[in-house]
Protein backbone atom coordinates (compact mmCIF):
# COMPACT_ATOMS: atom_id res chain seq x y z
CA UNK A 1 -10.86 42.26 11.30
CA UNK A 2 -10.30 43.58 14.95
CA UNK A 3 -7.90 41.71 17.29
CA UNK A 4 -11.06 40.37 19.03
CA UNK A 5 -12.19 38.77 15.76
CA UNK A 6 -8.81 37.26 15.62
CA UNK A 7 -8.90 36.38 18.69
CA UNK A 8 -12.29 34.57 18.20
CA UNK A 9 -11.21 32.95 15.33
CA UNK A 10 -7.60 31.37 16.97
CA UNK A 11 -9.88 30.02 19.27
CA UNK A 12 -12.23 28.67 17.53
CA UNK A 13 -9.67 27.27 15.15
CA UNK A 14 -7.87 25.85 18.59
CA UNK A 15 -11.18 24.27 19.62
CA UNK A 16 -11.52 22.08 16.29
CA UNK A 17 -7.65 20.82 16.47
CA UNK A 18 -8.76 20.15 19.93
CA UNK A 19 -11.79 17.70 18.98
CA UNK A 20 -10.21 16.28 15.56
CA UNK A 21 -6.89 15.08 17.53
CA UNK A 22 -9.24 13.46 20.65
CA UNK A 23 -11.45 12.00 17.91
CA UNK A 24 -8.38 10.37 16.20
CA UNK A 25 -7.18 9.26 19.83
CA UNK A 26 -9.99 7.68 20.00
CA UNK A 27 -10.46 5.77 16.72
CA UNK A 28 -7.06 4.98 17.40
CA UNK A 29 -7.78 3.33 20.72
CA UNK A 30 -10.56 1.48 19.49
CA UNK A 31 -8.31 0.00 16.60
CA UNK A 32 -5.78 -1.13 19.39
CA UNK A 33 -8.12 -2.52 21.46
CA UNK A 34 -9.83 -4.83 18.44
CA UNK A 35 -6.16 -5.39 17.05
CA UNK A 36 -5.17 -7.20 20.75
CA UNK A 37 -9.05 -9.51 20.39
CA UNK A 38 -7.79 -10.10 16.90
CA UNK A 39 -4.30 -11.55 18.62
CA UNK A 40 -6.07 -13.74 21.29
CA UNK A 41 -6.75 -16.73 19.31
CA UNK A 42 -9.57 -17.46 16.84
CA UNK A 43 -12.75 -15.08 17.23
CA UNK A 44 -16.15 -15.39 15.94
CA UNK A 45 -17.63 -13.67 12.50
CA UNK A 46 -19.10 -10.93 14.91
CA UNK A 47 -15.91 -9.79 16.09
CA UNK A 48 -14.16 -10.07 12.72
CA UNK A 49 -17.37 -7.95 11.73
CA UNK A 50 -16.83 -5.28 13.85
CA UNK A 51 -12.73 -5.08 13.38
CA UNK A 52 -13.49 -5.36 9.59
CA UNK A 53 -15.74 -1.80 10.49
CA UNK A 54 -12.83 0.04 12.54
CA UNK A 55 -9.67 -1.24 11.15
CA UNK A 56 -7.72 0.14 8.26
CA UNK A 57 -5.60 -2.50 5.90
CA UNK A 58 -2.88 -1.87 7.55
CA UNK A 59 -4.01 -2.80 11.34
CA UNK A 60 -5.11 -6.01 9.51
CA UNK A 61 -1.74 -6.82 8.36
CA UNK A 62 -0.11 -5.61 11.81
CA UNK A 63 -2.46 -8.71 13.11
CA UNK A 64 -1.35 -11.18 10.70
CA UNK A 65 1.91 -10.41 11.09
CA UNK A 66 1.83 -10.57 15.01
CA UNK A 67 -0.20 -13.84 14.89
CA UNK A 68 2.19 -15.47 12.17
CA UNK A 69 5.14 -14.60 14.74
CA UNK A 70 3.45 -15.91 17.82
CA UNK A 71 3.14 -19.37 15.72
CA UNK A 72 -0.63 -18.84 14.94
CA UNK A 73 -2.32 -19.45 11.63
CA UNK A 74 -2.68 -15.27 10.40
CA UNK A 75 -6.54 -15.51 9.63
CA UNK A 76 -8.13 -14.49 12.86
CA UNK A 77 -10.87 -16.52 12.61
CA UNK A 78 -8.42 -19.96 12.66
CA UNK A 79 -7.29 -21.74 15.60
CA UNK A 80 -4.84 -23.45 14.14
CA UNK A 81 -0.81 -23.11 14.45
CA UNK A 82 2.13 -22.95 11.79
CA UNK A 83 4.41 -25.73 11.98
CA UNK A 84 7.78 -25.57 13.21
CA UNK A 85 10.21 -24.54 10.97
């Protein structure tokens, strides 16, 4: 291989790190942005349809948590509060 071919190939290489870290950026913003719906209060089967599609297991139980602390039921889809303690 010449240095141009090595050259070539860095950037190449440099080019792909470039799109897999802005397509994980923005997988990851689309996961943020369903996890905050998710927190709102109770959603419809749509939009638990389409988290269900972009979230991993554990963005679901990062929402169930959250929701359990701000004194809501964890299931997204219920409106419903806990009790006090």
């Amino acid at each position: 291989m010449t240095k141009k071919d090595d050259a070539a190939k860095a950037a190449a290489n440099k080019a792909d790190m470039e799109r897999r870290i802005r397509a994980k950026v923005s997988c990851d913003k689309a996961a943020y942005s369903i996890q905050w719906r998710l927190l709102e209060g109770a959603v419809d089967e749509g939009t638990l349809s389409v988290a269900a599609q972009i979230l991993q297991p554990h963005h679901y139980d990062d929402v169930e948590t959250e929701r359990a602390l701000d004194g809501q039921c964890g299931n997204p889809r219920c409106a419903g509060k806990l009790p006090k303690p």
